[in-house]
C-alpha atoms as a PDB file:
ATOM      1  CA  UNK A   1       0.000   0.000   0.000  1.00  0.00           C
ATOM      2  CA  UNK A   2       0.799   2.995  -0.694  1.00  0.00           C
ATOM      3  CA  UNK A   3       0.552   4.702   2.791  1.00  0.00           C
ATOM      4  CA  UNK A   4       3.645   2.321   3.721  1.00  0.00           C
ATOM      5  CA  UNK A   5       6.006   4.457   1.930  1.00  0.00           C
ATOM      6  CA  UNK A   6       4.765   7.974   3.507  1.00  0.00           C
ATOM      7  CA  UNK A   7       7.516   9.792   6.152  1.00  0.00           C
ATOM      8  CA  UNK A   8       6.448  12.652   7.870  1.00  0.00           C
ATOM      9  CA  UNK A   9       9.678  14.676   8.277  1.00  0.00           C
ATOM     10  CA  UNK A  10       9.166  17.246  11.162  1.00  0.00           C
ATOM     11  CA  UNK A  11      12.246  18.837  11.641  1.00  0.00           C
ATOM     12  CA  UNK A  12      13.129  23.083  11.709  1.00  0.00           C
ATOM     13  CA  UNK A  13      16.943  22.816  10.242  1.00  0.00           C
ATOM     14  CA  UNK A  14      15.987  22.866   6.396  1.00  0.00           C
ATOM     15  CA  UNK A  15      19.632  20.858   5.110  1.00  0.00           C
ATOM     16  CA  UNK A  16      18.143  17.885   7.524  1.00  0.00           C
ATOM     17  CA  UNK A  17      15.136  17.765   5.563  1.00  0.00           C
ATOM     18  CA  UNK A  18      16.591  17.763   2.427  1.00  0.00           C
ATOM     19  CA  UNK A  19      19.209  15.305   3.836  1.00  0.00           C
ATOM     20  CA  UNK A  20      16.426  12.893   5.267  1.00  0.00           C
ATOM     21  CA  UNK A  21      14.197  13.555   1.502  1.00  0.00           C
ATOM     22  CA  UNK A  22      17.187  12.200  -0.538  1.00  0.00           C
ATOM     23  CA  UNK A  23      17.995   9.529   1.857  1.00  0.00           C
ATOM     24  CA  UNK A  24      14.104   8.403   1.797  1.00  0.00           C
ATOM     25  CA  UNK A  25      13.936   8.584  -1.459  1.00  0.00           C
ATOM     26  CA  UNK A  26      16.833   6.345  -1.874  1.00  0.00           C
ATOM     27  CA  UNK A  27      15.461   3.362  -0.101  1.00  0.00           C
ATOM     28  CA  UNK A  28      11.287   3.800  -1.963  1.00  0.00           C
ATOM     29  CA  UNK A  29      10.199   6.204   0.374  1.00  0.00           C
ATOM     30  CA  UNK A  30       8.160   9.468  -0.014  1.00  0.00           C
ATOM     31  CA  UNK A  31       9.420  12.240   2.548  1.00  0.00           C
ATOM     32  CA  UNK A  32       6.485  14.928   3.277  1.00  0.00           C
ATOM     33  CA  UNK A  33       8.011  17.786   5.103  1.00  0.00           C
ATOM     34  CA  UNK A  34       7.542  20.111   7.477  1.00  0.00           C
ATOM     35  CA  UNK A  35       9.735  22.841   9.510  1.00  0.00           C
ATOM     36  CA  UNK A  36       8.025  22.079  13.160  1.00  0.00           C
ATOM     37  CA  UNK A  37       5.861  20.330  15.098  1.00  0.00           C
ATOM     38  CA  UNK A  38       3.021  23.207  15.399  1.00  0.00           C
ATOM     39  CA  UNK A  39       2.658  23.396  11.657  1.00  0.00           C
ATOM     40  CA  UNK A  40       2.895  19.240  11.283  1.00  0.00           C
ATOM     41  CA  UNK A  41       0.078  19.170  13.524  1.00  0.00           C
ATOM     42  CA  UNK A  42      -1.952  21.692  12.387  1.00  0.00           C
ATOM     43  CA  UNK A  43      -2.404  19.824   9.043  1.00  0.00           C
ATOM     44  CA  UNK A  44      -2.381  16.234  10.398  1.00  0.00           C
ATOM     45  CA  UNK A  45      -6.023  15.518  10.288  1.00  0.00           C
ATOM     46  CA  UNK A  46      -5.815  16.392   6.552  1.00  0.00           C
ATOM     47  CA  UNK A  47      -2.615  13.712   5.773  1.00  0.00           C
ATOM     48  CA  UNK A  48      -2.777  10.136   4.863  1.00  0.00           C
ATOM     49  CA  UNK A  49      -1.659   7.451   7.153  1.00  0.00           C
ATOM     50  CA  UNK A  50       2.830   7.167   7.239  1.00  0.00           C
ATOM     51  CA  UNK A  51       5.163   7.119   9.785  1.00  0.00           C
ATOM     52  CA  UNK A  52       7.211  10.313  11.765  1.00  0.00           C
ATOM     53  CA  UNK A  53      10.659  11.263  11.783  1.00  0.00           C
ATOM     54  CA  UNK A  54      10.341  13.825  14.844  1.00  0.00           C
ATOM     55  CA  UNK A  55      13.223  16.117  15.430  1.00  0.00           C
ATOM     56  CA  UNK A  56      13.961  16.443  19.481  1.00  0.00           C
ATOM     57  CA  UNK A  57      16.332  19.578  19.803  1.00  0.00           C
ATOM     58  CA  UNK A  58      13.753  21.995  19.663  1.00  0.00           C
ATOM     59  CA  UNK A  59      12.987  23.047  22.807  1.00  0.00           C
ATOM     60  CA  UNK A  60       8.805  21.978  22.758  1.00  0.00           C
ATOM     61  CA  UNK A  61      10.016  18.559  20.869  1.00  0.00           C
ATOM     62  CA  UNK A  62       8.576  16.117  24.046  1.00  0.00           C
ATOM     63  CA  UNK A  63       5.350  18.264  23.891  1.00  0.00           C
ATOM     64  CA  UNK A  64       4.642  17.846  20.253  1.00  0.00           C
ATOM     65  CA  UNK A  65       5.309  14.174  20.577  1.00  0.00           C
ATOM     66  CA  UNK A  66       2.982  13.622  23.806  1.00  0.00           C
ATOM     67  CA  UNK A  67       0.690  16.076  21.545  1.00  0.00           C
ATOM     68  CA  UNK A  68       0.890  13.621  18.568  1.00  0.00           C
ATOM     69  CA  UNK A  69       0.443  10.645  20.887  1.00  0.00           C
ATOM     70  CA  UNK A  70      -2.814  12.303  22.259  1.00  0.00           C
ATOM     71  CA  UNK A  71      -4.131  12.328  19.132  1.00  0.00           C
ATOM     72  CA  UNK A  72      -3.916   8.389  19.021  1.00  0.00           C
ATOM     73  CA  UNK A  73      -3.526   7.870  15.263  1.00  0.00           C
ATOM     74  CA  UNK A  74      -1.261   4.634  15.834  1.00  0.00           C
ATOM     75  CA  UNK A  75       1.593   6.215  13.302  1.00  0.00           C
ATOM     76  CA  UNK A  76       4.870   4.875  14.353  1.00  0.00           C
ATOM     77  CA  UNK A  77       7.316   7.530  15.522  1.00  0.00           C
ATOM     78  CA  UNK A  78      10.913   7.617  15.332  1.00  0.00           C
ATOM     79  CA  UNK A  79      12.636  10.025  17.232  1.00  0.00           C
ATOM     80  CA  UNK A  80      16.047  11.655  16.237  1.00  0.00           C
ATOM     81  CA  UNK A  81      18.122  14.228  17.726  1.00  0.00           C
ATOM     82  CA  UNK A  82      21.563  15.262  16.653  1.00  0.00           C
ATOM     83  CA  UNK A  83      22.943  15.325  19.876  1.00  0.00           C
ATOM     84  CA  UNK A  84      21.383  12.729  21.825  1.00  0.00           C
ATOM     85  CA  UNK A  85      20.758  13.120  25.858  1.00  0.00           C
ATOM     86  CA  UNK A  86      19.659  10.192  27.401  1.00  0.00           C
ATOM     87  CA  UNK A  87      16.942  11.989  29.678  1.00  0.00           C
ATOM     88  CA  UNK A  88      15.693  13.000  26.623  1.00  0.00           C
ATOM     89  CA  UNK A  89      15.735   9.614  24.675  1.00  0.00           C
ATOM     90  CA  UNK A  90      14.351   8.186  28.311  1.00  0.00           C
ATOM     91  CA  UNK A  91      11.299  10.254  27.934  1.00  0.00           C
ATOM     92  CA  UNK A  92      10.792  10.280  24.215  1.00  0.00           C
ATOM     93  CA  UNK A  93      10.606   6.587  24.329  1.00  0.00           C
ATOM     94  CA  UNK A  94       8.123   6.653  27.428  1.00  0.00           C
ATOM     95  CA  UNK A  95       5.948   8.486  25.398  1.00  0.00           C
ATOM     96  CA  UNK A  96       5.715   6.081  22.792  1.00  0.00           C
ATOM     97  CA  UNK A  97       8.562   6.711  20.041  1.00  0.00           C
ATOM     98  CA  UNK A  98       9.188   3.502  18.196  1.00  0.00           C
ATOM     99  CA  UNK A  99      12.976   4.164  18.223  1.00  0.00           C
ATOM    100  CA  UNK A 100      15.504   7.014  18.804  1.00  0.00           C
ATOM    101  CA  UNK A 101      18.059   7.820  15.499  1.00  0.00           C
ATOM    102  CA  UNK A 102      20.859  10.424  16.353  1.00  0.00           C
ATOM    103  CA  UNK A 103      21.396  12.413  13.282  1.00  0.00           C
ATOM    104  CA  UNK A 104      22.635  12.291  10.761  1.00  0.00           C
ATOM    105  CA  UNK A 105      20.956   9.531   9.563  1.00  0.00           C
ATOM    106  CA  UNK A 106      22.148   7.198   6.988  1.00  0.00           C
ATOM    107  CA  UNK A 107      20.036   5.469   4.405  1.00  0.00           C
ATOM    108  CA  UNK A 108      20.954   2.364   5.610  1.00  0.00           C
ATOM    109  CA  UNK A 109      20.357   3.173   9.025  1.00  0.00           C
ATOM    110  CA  UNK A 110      17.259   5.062   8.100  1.00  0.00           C
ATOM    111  CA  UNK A 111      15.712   1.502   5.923  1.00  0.00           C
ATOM    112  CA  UNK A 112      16.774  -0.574   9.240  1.00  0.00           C
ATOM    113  CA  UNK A 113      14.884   1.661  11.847  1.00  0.00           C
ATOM    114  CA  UNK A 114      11.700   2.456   8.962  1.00  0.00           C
ATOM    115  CA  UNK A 115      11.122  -1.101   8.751  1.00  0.00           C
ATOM    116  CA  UNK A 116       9.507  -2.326  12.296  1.00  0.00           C
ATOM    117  CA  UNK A 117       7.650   1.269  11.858  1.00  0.00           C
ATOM    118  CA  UNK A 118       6.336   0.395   8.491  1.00  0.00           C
ATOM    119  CA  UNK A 119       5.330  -3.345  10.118  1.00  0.00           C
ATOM    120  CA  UNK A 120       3.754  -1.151  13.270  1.00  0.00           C
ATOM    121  CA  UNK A 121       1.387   0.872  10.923  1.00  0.00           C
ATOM    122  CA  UNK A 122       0.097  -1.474   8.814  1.00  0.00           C
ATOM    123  CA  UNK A 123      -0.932  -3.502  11.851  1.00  0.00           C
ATOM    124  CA  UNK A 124      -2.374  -0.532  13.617  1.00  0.00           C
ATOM    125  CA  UNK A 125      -4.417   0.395  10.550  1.00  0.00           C
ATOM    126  CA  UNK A 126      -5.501  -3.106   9.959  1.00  0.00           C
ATOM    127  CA  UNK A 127      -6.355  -2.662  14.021  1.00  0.00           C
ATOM    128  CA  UNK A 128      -8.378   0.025  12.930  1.00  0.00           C
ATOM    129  CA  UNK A 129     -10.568  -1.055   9.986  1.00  0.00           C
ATOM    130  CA  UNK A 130     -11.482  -4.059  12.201  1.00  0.00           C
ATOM    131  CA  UNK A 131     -12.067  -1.569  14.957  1.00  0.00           C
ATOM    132  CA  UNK A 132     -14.309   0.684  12.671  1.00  0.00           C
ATOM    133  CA  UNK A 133     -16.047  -2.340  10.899  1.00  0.00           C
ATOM    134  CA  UNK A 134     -17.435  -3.460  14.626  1.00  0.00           C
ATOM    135  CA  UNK A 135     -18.472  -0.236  15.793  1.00  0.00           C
ATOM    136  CA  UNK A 136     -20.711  -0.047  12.097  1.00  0.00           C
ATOM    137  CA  UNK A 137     -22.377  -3.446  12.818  1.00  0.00           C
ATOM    138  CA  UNK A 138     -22.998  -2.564  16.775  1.00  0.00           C
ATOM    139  CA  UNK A 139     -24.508   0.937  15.704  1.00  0.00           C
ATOM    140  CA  UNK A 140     -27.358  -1.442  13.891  1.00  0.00           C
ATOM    141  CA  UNK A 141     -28.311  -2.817  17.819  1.00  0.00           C
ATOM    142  CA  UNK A 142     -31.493  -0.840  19.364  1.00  0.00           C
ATOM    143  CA  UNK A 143     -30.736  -0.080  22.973  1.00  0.00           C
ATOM    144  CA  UNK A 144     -32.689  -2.840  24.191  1.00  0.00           C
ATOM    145  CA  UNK A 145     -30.156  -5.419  22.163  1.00  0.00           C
ATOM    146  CA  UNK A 146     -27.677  -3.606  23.185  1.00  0.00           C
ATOM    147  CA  UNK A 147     -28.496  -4.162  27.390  1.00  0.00           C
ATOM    148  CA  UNK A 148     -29.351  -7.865  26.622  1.00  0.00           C
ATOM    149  CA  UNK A 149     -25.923  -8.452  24.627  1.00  0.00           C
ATOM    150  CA  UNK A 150     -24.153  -6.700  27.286  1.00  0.00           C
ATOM    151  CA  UNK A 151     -25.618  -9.156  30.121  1.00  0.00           C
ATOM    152  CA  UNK A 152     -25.110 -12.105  28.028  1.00  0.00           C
ATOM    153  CA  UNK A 153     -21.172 -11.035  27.250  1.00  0.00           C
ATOM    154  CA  UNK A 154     -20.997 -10.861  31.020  1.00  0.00           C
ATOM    155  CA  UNK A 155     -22.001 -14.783  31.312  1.00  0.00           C
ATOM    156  CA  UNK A 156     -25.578 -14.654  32.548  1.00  0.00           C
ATOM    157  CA  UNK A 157     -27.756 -16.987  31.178  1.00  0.00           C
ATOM    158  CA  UNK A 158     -31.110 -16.328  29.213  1.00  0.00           C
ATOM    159  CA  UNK A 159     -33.024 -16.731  32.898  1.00  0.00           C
ATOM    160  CA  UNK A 160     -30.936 -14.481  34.492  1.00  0.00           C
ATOM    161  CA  UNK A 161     -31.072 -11.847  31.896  1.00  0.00           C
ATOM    162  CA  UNK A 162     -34.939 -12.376  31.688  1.00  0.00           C
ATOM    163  CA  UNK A 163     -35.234 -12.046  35.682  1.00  0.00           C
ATOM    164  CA  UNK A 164     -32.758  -8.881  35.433  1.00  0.00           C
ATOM    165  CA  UNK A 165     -35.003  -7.212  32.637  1.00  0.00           C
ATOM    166  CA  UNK A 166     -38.224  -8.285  33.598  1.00  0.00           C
ATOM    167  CA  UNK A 167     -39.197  -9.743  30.733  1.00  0.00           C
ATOM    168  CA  UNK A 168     -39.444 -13.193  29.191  1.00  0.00           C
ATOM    169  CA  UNK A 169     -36.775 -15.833  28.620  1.00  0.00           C
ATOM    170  CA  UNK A 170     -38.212 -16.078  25.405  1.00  0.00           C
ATOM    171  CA  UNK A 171     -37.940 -12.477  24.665  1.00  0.00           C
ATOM    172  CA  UNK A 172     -34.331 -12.811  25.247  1.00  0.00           C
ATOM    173  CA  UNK A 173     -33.827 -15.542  23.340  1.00  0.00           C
ATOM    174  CA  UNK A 174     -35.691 -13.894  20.017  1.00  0.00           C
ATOM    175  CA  UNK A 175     -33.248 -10.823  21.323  1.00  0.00           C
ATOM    176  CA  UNK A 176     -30.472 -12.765  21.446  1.00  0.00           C
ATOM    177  CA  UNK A 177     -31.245 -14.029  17.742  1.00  0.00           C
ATOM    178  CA  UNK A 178     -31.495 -10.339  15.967  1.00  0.00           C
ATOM    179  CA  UNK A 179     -28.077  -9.558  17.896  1.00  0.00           C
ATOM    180  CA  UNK A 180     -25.973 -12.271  16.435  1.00  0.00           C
ATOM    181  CA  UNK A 181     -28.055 -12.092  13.002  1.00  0.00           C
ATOM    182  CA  UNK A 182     -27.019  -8.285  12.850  1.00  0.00           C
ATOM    183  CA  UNK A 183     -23.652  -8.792  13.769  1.00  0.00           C
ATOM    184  CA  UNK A 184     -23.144 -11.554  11.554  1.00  0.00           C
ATOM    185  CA  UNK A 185     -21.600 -14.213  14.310  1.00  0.00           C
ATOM    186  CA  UNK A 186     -22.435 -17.653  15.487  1.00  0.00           C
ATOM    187  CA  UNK A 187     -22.182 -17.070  18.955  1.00  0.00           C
ATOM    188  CA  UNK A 188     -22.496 -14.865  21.833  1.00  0.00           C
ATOM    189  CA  UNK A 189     -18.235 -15.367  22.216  1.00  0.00           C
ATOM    190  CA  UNK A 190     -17.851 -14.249  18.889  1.00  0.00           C
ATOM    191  CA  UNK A 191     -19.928 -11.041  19.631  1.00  0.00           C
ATOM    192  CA  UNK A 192     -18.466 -10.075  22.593  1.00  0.00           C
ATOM    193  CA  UNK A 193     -15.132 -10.558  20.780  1.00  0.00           C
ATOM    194  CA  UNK A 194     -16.596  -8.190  18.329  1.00  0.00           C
ATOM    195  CA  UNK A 195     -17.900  -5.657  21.014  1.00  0.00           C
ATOM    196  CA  UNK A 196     -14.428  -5.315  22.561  1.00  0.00           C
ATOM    197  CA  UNK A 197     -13.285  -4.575  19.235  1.00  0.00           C
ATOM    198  CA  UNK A 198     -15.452  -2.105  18.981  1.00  0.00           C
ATOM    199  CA  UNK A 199     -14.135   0.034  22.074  1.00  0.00           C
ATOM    200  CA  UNK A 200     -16.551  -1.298  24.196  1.00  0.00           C
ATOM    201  CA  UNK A 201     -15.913  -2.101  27.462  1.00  0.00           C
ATOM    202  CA  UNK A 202     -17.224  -5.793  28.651  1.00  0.00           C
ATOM    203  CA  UNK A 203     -17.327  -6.333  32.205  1.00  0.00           C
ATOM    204  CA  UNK A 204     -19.383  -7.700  34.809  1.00  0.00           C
ATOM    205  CA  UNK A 205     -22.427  -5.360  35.494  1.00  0.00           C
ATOM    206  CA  UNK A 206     -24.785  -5.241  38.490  1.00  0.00           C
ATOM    207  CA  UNK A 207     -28.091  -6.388  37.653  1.00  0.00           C
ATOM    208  CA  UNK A 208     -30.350  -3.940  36.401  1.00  0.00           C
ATOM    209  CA  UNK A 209     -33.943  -3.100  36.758  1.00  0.00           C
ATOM    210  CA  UNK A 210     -36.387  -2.766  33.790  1.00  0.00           C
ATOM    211  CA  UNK A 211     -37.035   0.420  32.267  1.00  0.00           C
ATOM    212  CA  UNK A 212     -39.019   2.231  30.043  1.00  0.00           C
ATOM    213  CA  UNK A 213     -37.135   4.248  26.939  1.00  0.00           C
ATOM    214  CA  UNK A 214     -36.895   7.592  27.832  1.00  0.00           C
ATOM    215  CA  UNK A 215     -39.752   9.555  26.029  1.00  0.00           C
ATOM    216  CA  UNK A 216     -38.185  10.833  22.877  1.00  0.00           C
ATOM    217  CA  UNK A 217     -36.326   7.624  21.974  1.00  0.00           C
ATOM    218  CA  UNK A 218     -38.019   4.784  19.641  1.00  0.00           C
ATOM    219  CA  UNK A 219     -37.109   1.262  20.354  1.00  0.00           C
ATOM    220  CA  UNK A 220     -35.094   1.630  17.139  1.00  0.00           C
ATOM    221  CA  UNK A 221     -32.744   3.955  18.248  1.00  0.00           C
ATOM    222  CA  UNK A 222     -29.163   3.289  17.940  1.00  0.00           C
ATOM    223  CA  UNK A 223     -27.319   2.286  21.019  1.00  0.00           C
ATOM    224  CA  UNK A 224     -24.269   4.749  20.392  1.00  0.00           C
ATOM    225  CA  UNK A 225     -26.684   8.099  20.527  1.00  0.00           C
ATOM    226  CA  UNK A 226     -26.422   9.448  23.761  1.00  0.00           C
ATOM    227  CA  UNK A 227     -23.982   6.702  25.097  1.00  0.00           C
ATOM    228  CA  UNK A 228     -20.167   6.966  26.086  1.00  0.00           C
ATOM    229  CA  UNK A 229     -18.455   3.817  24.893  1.00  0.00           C
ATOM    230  CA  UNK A 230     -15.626   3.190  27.032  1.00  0.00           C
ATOM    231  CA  UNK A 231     -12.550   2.779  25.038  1.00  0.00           C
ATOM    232  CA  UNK A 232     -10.354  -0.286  25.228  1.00  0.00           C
ATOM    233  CA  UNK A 233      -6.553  -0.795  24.658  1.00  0.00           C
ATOM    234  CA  UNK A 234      -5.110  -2.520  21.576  1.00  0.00           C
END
């Protein structure tokens, strides 16, 4: 793909960024670059997925990395100063860079370190469309599947869930039947595995007392209007 061969070069000393184009260029890789973090991030909602080469002597270089990290687009990022100080390398590292490359950087050097990275985005964007393909299929739930799902992911049977609802087993069972034909599993495992995909957190809940929609929302409604998903680690 074609994203693979993107490099984001952030770095304010213009003969490093012509240095760094050449060099990427030498080993198949297309160098996109900018003079500093604020500008880099100013525009990065607007670029295509590719990894960072993050300059860390300027003086807000650990900020614009735990900016970039905040922003949780799962872009591998290589650190490089060209005078490396460990308390510096400590923390860049802590804050998520891939790898730290003191400069100047060779092309070999450069292909060696770009290579996990390259490995590390594809899986993170493959993390992704999975992530964003769950999320579409739970947004076809009404609320109601939703809270029956949710109990059954936390191991209750179709009694318990019933007695917890106040409604019928059979209800939860013809329930239980639209959620896995919407989601497009076999089981209740494999929809749970699905959920967590989603960002949604599966845990143990306290049993819960039937209630009525709140006036305004049809029994149709998605589950993910009005509802915080907790977000899960990948």
């Amino acid at each position: 793909m074609s994203h693979q061969r993107t490099v984001y070069v952030v770095d304010n000393d213009l003969e490093t960024r012509r240095s760094l184009t050449i060099n990427l260029a030498s080993i198949g890789a297309e160098a996109w670059p900018f003079g500093g973090g604020g500008e880099f991030l100013e525009i990065l909602g607007h670029l295509m997925p590719g990894c960072i080469l993050l300059d860390m002597d300027a003086d807000d270089s650990l900020e614009i990395l735990a900016a970039l990290v905040r922003r949780e687009t799962g872009w591998p990022i290589l650190a490089m100063s060209a005078a490396p100080r460990v308390d510096i390398a400590v923390a860049a590292m802590k804050l998520g860079a891939l790898d730290f490359l003191e400069k100047p950087v060779e092309a070999t050097k450069l292909a060696a370190a770009l290579l996990p990275a390259w490995n590390a985005l594809e899986a993170s964007l493959e993390r992704g469309e999975a992530r964003r393909i769950a999320q579409d299929r739970l947004a076809r739930l009404t609320a109601r599947e939703l809270d029956i799902s949710l109990a059954l992911f936390g191991g209750r049977s179709n009694k318990a869930v019933a007695h917890e609802l106040g409604i019928s087993v059979r209800t939860v069972e013809m329930h239980r039947a639209h959620v896995m034909a919407k989601l497009g599993v076999k089981s209740i495992a494999e929809a749970a595995v699905m959920a967590t995909h989603a960002g949604l957190a599966i845990a143990q809940r306290r049993p819960v007392a039937p209630v009525l929609a709140p006036l305004g929302m049809s029994r149709g409604t998605s589950p993910f209007e009005g509802r915080r998903l907790a977000r899960t680690a990948y």
